[in-house]
Protein backbone atom coordinates (compact mmCIF):
# COMPACT_ATOMS: atom_id res chain seq x y z
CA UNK A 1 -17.73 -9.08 -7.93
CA UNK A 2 -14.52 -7.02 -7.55
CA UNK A 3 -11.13 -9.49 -7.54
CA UNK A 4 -8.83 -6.16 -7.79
CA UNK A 5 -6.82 -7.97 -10.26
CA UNK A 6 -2.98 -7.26 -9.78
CA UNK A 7 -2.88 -6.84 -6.83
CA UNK A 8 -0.72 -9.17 -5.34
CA UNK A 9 1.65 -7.73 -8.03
CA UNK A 10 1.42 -3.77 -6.75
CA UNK A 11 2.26 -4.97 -3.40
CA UNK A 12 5.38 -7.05 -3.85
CA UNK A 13 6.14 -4.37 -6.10
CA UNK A 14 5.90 -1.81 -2.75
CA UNK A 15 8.39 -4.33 -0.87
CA UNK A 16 10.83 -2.34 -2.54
CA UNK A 17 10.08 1.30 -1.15
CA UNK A 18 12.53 2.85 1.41
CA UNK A 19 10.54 5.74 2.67
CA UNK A 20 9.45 9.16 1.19
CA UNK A 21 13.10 10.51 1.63
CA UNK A 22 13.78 8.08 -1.09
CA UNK A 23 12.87 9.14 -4.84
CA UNK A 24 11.82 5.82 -5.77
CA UNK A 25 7.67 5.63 -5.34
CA UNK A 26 5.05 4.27 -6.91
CA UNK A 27 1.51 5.76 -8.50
CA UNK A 28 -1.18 3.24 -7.99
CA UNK A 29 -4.15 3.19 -10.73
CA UNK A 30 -7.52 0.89 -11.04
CA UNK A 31 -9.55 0.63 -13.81
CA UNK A 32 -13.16 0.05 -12.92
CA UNK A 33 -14.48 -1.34 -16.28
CA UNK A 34 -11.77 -4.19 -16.36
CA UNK A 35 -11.36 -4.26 -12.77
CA UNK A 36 -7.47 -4.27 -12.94
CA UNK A 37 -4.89 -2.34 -10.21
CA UNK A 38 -1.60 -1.65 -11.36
CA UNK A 39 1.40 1.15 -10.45
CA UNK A 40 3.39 3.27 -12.26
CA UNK A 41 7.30 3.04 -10.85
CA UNK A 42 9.16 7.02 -11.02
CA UNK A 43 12.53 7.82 -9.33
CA UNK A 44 12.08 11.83 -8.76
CA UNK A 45 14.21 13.35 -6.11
CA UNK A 46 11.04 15.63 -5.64
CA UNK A 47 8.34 13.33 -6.48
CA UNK A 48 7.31 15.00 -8.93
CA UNK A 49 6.35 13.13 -11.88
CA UNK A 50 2.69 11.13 -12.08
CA UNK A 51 0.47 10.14 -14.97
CA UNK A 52 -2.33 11.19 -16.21
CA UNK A 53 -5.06 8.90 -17.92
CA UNK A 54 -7.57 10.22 -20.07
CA UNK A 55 -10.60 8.01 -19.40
CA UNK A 56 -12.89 7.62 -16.65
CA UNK A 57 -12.96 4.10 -15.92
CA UNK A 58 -9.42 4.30 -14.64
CA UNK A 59 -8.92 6.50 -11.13
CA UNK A 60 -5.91 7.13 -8.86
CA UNK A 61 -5.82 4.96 -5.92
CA UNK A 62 -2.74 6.74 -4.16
CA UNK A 63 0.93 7.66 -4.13
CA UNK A 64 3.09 5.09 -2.58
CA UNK A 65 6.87 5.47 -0.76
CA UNK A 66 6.13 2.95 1.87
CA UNK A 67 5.27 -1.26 1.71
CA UNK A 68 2.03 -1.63 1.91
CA UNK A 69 -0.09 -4.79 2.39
CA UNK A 70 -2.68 -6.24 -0.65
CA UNK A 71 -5.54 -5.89 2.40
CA UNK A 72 -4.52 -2.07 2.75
CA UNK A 73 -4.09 -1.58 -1.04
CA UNK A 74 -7.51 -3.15 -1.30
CA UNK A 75 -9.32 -0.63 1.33
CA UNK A 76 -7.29 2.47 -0.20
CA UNK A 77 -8.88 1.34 -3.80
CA UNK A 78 -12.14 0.62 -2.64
CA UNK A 79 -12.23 4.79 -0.52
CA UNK A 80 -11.14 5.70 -4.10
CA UNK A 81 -13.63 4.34 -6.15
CA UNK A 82 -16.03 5.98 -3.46
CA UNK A 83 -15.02 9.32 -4.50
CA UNK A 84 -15.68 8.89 -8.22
């Protein structure tokens, strides 16, 4: 079964966001095999910094600038892990 641990923790962590005119966002990551979400926090006038993982159990869930809610988190991870 899928708990999408850390999640709770990426969406407090979204509480924070003010909007994509701000350059504070957050890149939101799961790894299947230990079944973990987390984000990456960048301040980039442009948005223009991300990371890249080399190994394929972990996938990009999205790019965040606004809140967003652990049930939405949860669907956005879930439409990911359908594209792998």
């Amino acid at each position: 079964m899928t708990r999408f641990n850390g999640i709770k923790k990426v969406a407090s962590l979204s509480k924070g966001l003010k909007g994509s005119y701000s350059p504070y966002y957050l890149e939101v990551f799961y790894d299947v095999g230990d079944d973990v979400i987390w984000a990456d926090e960048y301040y980039s006038l442009g948005h223009n910094q991300w990371s890249v993982y080399q190994d394929d159990d972990i996938i990009r869930v999205c790019s965040l600038s606004n809140p967003i809610t652990m049930k939405e988190l949860k669907e956005l991870t879930i439409t990911a892990m359908k594209r792998m």
